[in-house]
PDB file of N, CA and C in Angstrom:
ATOM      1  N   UNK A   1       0.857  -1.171   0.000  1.00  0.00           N
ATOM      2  CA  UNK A   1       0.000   0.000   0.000  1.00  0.00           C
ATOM      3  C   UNK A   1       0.904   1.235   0.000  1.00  0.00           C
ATOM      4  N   UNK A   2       0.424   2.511  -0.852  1.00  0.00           N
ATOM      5  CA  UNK A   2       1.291   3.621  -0.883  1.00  0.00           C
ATOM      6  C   UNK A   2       1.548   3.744   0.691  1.00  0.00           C
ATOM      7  N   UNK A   3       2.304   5.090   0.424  1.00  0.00           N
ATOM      8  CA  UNK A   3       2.385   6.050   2.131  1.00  0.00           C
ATOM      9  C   UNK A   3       1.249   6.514   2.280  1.00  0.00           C
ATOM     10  N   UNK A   4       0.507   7.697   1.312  1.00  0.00           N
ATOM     11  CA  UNK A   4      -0.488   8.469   0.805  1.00  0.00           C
ATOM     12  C   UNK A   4      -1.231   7.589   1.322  1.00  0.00           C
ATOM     13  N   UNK A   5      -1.677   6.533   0.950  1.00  0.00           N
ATOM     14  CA  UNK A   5      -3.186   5.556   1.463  1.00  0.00           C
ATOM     15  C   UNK A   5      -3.070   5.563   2.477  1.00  0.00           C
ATOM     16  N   UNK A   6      -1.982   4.962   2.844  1.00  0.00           N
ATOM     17  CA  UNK A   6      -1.646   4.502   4.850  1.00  0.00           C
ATOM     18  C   UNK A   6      -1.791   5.678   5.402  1.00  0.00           C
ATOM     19  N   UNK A   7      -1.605   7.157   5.324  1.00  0.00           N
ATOM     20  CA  UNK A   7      -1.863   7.987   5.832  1.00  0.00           C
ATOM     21  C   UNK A   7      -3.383   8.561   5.703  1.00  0.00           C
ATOM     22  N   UNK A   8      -3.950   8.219   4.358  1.00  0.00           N
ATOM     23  CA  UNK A   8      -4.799   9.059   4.834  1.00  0.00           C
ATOM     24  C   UNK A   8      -6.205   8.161   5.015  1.00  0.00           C
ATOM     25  N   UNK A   9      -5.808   6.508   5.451  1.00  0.00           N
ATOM     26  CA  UNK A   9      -6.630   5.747   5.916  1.00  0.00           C
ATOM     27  C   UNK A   9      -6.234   5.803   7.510  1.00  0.00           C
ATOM     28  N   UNK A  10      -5.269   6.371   8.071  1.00  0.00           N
ATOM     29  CA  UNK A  10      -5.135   6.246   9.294  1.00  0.00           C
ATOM     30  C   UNK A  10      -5.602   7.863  10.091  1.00  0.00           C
ATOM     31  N   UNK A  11      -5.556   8.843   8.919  1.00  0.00           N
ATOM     32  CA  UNK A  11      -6.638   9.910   9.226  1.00  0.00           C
ATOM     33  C   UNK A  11      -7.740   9.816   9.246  1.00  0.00           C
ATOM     34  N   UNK A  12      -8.744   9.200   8.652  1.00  0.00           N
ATOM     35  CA  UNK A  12      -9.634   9.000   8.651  1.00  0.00           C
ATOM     36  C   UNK A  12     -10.611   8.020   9.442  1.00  0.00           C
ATOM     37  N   UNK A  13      -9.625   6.676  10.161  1.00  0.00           N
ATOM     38  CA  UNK A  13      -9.752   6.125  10.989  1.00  0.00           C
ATOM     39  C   UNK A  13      -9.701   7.024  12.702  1.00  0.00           C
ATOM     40  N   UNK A  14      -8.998   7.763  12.438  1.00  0.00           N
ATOM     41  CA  UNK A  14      -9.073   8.815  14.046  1.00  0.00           C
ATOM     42  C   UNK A  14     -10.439  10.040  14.063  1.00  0.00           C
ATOM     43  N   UNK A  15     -10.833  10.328  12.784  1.00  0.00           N
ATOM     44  CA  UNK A  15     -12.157  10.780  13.261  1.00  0.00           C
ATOM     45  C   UNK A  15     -13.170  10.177  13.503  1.00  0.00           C
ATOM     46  N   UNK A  16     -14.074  11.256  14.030  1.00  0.00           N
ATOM     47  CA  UNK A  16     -15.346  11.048  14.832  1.00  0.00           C
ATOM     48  C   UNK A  16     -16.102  10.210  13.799  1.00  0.00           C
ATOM     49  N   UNK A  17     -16.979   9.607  14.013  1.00  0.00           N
ATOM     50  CA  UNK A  17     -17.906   8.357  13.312  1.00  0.00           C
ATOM     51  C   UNK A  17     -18.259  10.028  12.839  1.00  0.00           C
ATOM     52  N   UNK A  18     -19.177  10.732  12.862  1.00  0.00           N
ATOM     53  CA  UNK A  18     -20.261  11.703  12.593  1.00  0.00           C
ATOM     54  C   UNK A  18     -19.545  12.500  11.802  1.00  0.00           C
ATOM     55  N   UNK A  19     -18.141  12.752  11.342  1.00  0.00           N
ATOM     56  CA  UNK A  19     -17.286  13.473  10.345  1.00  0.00           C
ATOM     57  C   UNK A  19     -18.114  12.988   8.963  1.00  0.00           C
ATOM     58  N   UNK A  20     -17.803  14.317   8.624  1.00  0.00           N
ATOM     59  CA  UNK A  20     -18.295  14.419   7.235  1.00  0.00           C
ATOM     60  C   UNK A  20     -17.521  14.684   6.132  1.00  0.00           C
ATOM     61  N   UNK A  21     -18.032  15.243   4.850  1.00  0.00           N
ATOM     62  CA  UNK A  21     -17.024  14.884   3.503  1.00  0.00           C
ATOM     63  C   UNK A  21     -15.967  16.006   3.983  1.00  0.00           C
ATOM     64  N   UNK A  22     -16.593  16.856   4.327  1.00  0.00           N
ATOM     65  CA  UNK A  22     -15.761  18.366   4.652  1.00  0.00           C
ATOM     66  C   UNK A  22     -14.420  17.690   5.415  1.00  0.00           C
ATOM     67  N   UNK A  23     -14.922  17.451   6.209  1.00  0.00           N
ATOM     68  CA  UNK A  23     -14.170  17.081   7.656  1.00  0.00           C
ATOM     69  C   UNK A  23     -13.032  16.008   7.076  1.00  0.00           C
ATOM     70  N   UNK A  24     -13.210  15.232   6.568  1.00  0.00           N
ATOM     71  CA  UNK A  24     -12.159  14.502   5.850  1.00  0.00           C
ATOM     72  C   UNK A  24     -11.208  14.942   4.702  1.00  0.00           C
ATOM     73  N   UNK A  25     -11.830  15.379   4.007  1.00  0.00           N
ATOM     74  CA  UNK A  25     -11.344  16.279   2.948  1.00  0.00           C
ATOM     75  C   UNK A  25     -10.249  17.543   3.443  1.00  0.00           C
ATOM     76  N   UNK A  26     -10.472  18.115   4.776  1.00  0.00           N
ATOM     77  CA  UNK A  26     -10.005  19.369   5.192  1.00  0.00           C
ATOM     78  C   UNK A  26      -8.367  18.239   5.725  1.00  0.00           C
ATOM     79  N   UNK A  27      -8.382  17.213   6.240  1.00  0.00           N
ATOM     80  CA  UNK A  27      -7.726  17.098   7.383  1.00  0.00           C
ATOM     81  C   UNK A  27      -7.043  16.590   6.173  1.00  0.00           C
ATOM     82  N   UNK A  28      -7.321  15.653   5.253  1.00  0.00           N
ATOM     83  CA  UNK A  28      -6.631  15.185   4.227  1.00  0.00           C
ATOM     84  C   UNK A  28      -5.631  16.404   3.705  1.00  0.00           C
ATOM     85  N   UNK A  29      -6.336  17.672   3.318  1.00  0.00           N
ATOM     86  CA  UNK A  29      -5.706  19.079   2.835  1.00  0.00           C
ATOM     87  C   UNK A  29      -4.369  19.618   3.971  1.00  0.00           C
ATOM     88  N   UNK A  30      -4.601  19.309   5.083  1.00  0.00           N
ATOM     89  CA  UNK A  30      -3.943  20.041   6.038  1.00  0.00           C
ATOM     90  C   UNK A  30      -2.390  19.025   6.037  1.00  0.00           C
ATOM     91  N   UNK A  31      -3.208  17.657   6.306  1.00  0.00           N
ATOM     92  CA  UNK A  31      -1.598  16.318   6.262  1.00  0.00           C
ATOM     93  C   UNK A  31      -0.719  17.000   5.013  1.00  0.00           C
ATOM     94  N   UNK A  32      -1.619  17.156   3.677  1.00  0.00           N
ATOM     95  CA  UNK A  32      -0.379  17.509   2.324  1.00  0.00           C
ATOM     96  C   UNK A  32       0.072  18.408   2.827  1.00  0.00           C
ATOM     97  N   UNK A  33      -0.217  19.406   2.925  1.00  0.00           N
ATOM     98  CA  UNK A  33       0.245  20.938   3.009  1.00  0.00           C
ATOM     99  C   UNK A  33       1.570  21.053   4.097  1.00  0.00           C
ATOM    100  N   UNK A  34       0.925  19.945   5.191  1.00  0.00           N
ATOM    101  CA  UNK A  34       2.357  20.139   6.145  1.00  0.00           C
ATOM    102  C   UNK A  34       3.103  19.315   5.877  1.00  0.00           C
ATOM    103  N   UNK A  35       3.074  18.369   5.519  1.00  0.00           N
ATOM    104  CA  UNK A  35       4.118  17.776   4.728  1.00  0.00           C
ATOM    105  C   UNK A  35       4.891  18.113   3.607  1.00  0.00           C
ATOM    106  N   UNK A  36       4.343  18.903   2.734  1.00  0.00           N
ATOM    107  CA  UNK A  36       5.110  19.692   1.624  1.00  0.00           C
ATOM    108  C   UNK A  36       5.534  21.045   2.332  1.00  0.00           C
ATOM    109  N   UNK A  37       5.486  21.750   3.724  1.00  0.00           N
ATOM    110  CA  UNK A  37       5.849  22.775   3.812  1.00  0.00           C
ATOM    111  C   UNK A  37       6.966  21.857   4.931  1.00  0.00           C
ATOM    112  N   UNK A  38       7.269  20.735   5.409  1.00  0.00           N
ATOM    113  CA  UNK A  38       8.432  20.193   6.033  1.00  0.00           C
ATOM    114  C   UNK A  38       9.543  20.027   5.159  1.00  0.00           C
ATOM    115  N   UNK A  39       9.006  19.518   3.715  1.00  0.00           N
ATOM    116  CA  UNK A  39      10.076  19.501   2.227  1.00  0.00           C
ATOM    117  C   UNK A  39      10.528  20.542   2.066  1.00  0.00           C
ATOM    118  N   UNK A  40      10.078  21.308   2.303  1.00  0.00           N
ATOM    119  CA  UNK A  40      10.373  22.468   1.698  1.00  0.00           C
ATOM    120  C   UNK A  40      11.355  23.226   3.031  1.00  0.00           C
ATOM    121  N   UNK A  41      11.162  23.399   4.038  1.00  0.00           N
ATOM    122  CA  UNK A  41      11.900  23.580   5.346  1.00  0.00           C
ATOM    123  C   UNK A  41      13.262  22.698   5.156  1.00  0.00           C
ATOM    124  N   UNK A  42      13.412  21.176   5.296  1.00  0.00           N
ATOM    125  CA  UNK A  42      14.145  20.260   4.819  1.00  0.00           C
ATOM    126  C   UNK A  42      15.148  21.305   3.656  1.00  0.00           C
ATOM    127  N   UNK A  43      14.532  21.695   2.608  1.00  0.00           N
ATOM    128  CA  UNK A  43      15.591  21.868   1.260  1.00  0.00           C
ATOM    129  C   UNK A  43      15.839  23.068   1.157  1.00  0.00           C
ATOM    130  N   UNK A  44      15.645  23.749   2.581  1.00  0.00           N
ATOM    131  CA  UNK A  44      15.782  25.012   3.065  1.00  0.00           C
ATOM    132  C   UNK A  44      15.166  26.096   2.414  1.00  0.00           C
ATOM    133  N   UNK A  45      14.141  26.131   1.635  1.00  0.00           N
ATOM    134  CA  UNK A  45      13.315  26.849   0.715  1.00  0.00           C
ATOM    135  C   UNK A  45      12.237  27.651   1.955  1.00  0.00           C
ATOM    136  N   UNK A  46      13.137  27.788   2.533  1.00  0.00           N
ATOM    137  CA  UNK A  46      12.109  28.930   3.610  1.00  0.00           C
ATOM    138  C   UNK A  46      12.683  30.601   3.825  1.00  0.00           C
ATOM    139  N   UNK A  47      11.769  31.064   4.380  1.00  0.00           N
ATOM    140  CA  UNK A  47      12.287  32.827   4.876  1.00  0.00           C
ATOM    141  C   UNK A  47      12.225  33.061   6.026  1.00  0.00           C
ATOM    142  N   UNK A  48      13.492  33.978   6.369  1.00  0.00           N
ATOM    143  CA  UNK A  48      13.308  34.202   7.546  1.00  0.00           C
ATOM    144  C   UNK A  48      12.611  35.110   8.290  1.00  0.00           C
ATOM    145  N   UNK A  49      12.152  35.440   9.296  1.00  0.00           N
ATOM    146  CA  UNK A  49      10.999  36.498   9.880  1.00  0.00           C
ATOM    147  C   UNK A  49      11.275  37.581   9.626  1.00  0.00           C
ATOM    148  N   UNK A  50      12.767  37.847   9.065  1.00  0.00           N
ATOM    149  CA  UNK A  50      13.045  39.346   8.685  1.00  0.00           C
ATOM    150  C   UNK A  50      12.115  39.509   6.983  1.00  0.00           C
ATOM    151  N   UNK A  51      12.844  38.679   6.527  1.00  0.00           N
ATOM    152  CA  UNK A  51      12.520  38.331   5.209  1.00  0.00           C
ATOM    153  C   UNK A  51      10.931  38.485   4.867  1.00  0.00           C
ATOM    154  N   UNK A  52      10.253  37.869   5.788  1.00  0.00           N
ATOM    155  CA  UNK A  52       8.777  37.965   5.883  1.00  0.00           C
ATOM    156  C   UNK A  52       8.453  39.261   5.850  1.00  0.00           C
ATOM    157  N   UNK A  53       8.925  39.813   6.802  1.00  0.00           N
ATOM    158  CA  UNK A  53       8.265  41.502   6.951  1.00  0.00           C
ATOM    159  C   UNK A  53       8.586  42.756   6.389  1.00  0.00           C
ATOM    160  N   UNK A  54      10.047  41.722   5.663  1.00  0.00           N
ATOM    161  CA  UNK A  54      10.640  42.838   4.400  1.00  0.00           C
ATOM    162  C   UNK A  54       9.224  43.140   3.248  1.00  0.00           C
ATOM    163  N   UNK A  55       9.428  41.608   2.921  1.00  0.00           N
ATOM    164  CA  UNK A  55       8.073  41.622   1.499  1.00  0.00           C
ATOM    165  C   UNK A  55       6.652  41.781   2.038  1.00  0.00           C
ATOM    166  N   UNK A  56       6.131  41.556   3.384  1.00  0.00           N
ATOM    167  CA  UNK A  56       5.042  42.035   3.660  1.00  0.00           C
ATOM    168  C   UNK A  56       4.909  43.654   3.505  1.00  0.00           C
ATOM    169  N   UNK A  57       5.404  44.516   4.452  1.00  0.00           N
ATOM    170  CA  UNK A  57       5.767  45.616   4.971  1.00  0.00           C
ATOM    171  C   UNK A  57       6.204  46.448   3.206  1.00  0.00           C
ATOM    172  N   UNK A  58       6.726  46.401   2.156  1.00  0.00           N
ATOM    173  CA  UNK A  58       7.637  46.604   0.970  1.00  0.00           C
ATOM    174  C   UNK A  58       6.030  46.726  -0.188  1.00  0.00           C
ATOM    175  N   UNK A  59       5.399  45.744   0.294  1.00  0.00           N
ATOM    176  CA  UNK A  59       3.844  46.156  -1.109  1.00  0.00           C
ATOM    177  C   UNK A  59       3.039  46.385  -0.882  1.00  0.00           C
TER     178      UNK A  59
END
């Protein structure tokens, strides 16, 4: 079985019986997202808090 399945059959196994499409769908959205923003941390493709408030603060 992929990773992807095993993960997101073992998310879906920890919610509430009464979860709905939303509710699965969201948590499914949230596992990718932090996992591609750990890759990305990992391959050092991040900014630093200065950096942040340069380009916030700048437009």
């Amino acid at each position: 079985m992929s990773e992807a399945k095993e993960a997101a059959i073992k998310i879906i196994r920890n919610l509430p019986d009464q979860a709905t499409w939303d509710d699965i769908m969201y948590q499914l959205y949230v596992k990718e997202k932090v996992e591609l923003s750990l890759k990305a941390a990992e391959g050092g493709k991040v900014y630093s808090h200065e950096e942040v408030k340069n380009r916030v603060l700048n437009k």
